[in-house]
C-alpha atoms as a PDB file:
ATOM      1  CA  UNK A   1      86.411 103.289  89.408  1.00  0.00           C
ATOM      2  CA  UNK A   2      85.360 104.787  86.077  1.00  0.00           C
ATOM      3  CA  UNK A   3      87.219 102.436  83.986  1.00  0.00           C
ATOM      4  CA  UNK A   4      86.278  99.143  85.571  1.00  0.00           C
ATOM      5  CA  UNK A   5      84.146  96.937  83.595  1.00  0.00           C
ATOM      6  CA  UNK A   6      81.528  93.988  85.191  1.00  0.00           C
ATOM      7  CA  UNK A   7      81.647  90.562  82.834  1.00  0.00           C
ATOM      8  CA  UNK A   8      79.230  88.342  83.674  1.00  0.00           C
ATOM      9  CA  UNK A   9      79.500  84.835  81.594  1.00  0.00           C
ATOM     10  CA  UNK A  10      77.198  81.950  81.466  1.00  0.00           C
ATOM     11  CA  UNK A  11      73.484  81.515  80.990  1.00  0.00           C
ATOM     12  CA  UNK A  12      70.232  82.805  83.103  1.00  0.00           C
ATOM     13  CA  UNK A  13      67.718  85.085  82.081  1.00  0.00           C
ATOM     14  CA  UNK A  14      66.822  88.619  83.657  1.00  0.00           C
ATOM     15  CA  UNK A  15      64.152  90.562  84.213  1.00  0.00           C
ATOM     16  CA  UNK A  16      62.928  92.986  81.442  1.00  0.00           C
ATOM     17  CA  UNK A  17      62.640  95.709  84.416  1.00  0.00           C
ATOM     18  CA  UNK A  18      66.585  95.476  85.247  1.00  0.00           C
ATOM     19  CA  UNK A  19      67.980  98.525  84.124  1.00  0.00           C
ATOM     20  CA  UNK A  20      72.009  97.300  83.166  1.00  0.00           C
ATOM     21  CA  UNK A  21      74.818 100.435  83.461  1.00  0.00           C
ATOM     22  CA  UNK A  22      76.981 100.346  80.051  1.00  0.00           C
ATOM     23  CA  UNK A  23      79.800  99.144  81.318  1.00  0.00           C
ATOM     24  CA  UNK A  24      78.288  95.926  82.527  1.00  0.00           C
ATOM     25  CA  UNK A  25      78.078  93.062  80.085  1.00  0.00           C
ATOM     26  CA  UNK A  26      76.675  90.241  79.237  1.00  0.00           C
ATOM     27  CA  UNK A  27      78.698  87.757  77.175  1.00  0.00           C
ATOM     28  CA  UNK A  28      76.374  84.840  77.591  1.00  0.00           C
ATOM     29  CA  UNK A  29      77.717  81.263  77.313  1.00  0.00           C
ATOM     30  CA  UNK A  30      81.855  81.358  76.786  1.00  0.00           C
ATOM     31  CA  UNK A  31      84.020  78.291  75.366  1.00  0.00           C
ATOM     32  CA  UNK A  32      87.397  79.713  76.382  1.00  0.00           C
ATOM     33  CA  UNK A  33      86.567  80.774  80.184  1.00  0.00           C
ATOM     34  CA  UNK A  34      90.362  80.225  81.232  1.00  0.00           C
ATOM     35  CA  UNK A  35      91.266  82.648  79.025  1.00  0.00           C
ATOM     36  CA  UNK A  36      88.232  85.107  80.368  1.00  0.00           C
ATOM     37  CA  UNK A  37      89.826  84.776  83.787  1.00  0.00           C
ATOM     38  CA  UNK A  38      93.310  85.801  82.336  1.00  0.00           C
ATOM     39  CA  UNK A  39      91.556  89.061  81.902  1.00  0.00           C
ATOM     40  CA  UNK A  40      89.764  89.592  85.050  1.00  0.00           C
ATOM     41  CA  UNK A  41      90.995  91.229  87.917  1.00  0.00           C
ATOM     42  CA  UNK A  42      88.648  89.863  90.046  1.00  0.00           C
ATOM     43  CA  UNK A  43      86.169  86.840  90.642  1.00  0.00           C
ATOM     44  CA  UNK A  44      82.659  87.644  91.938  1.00  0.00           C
ATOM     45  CA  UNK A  45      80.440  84.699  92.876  1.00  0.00           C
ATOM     46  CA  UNK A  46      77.396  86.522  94.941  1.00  0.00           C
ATOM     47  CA  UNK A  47      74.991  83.371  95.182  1.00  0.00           C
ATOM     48  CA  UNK A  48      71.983  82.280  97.060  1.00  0.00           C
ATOM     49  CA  UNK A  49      73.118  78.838  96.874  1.00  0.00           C
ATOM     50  CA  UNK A  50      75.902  76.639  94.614  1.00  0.00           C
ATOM     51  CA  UNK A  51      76.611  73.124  95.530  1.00  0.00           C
ATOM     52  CA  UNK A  52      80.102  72.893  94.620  1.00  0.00           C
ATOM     53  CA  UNK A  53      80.870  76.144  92.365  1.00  0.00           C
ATOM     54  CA  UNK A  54      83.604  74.609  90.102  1.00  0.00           C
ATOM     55  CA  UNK A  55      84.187  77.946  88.729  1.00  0.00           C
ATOM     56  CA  UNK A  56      85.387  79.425  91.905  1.00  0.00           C
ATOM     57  CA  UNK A  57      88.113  76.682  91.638  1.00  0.00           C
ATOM     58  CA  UNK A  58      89.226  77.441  88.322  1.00  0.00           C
ATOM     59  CA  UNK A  59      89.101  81.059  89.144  1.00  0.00           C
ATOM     60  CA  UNK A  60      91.796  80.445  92.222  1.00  0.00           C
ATOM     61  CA  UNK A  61      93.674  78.186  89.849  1.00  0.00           C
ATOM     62  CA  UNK A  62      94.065  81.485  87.226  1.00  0.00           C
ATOM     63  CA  UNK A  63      95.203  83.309  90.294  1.00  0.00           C
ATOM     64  CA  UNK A  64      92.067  85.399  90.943  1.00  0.00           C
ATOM     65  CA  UNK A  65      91.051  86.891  94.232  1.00  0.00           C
ATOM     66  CA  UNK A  66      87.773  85.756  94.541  1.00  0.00           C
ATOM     67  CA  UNK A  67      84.466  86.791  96.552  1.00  0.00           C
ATOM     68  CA  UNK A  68      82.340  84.479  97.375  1.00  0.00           C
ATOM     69  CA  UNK A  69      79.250  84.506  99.481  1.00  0.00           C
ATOM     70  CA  UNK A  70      79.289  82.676 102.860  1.00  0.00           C
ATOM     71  CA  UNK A  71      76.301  80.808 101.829  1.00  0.00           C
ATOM     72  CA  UNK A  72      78.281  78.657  99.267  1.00  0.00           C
ATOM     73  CA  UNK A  73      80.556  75.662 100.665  1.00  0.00           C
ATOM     74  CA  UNK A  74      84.407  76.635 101.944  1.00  0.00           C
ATOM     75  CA  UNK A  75      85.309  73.425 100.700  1.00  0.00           C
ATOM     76  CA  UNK A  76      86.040  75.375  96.826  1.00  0.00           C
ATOM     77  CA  UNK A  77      88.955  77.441  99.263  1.00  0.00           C
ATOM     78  CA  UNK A  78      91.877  75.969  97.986  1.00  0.00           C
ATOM     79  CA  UNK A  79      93.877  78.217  99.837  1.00  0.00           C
ATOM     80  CA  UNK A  80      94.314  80.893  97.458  1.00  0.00           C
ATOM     81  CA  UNK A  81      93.033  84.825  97.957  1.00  0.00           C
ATOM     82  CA  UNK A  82      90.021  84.155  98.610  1.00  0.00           C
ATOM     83  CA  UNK A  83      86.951  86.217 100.965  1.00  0.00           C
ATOM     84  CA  UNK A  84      83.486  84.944 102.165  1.00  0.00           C
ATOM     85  CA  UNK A  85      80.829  87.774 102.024  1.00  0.00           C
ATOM     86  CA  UNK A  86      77.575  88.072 103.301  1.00  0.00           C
ATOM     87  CA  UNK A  87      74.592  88.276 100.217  1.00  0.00           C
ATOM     88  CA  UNK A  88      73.015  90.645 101.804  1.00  0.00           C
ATOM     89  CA  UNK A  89      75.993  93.581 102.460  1.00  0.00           C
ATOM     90  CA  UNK A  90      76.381  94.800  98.943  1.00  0.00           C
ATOM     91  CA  UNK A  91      78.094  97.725 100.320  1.00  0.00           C
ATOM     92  CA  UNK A  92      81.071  95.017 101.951  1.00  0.00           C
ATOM     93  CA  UNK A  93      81.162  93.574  98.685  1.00  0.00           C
ATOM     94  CA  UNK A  94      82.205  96.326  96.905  1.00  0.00           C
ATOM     95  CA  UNK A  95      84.439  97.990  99.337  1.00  0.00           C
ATOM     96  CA  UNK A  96      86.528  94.536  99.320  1.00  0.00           C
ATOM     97  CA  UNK A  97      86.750  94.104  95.202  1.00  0.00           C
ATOM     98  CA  UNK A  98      88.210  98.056  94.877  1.00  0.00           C
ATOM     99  CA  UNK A  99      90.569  96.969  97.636  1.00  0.00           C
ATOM    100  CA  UNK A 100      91.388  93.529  95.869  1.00  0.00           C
ATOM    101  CA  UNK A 101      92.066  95.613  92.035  1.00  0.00           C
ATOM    102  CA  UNK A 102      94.947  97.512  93.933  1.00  0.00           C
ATOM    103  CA  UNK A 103      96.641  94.092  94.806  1.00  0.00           C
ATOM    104  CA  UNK A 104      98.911  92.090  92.445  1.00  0.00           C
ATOM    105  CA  UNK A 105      97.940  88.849  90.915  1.00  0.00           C
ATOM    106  CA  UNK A 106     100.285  85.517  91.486  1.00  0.00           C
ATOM    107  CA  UNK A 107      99.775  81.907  89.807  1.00  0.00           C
ATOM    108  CA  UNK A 108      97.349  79.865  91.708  1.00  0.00           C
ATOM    109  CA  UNK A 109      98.185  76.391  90.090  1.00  0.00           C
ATOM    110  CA  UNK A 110     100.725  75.771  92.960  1.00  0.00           C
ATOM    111  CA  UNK A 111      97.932  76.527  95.686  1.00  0.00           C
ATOM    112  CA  UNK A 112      95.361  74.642  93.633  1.00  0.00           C
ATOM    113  CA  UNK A 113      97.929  71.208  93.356  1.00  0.00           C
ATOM    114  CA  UNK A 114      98.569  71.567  96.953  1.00  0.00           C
ATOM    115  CA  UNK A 115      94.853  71.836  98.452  1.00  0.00           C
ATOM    116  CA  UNK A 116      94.543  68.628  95.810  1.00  0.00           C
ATOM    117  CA  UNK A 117      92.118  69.612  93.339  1.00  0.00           C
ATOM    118  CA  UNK A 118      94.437  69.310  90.264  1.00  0.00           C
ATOM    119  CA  UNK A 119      93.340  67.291  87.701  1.00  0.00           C
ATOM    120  CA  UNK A 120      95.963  64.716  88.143  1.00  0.00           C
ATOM    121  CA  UNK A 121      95.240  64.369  91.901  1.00  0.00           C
ATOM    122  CA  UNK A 122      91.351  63.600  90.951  1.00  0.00           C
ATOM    123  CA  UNK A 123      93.096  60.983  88.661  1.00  0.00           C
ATOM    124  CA  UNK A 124      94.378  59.263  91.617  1.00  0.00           C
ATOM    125  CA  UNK A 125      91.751  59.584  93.395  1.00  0.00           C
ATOM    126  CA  UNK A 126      89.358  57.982  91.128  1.00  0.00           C
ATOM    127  CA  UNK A 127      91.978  55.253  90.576  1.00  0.00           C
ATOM    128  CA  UNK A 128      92.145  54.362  94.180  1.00  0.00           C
ATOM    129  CA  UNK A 129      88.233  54.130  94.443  1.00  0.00           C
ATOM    130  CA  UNK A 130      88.159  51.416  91.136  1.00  0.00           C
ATOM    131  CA  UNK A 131      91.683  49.602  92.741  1.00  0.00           C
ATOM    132  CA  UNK A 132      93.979  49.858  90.042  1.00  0.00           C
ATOM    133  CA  UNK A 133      96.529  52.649  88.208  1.00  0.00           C
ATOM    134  CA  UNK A 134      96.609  54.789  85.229  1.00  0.00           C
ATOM    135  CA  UNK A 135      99.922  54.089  83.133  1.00  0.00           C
ATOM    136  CA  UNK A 136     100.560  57.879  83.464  1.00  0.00           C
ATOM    137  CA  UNK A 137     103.999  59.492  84.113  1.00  0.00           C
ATOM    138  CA  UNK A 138     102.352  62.404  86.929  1.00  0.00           C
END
């Protein structure tokens, strides 16, 4: 895919001996990241290790197909389009994002409500761990 472009967001340093194609880049800590995920095609989360990958959430919630490595926890699938890779198959892992570019995109804020990981649903939560109610409408 000529045309396709790798984002990578968020902190971390690299090596000096990493040579980086030109059309990956680097945009370093973002403010706006929902809107970043509005224009990504697909969510890429190849880690050793996260504890609870909050971004993988959010990604589902934009609607994102997502690829995460089988070493993080399931618990962030929400029940959207989401895959668990191995780390060490890099081959797998980009056989399955070409596949997942030639898909279509849908809202993921249903999926996201339902598995309960919507703000308002943490709301309740929280309330119901302190014994008493929010005076909110939702």
């Amino acid at each position: 895919m000529p045309r396709a472009v790798g984002v990578f967001a968020g902190g971390g340093n690299l090596p000096d001996t990493v040579s980086i194609p030109h059309n990956v880049k680097f945009i370093g800590p973002y403010g706006d990241i929902s809107r970043l995920y509005q224009a990504l095609d697909v969510f890429i989360l190849p880690s050793f290790f996260e504890g609870f990958p909050v971004s993988a959430i959010e990604a589902q919630c934009a609607g994102l197909p997502c690829l995460i490595s089988d070493t993080v926890t399931s618990d962030v699938d929400c029940g959207g389009s989401i895959a668990f890779l191995p780390i060490d198959d890099p081959e797998l892992w980009a056989k399955e994002a070409f596949e997942i570019v030639k898909g279509t995109r849908t809202d993921g804020s249903a999926v996201i409500s339902a598995a309960g990981m919507d703000v308002m649903s943490m709301v309740r939560g929280i309330e119901g761990l302190w014994g008493f109610r929010s005076t909110t409408n939702e």
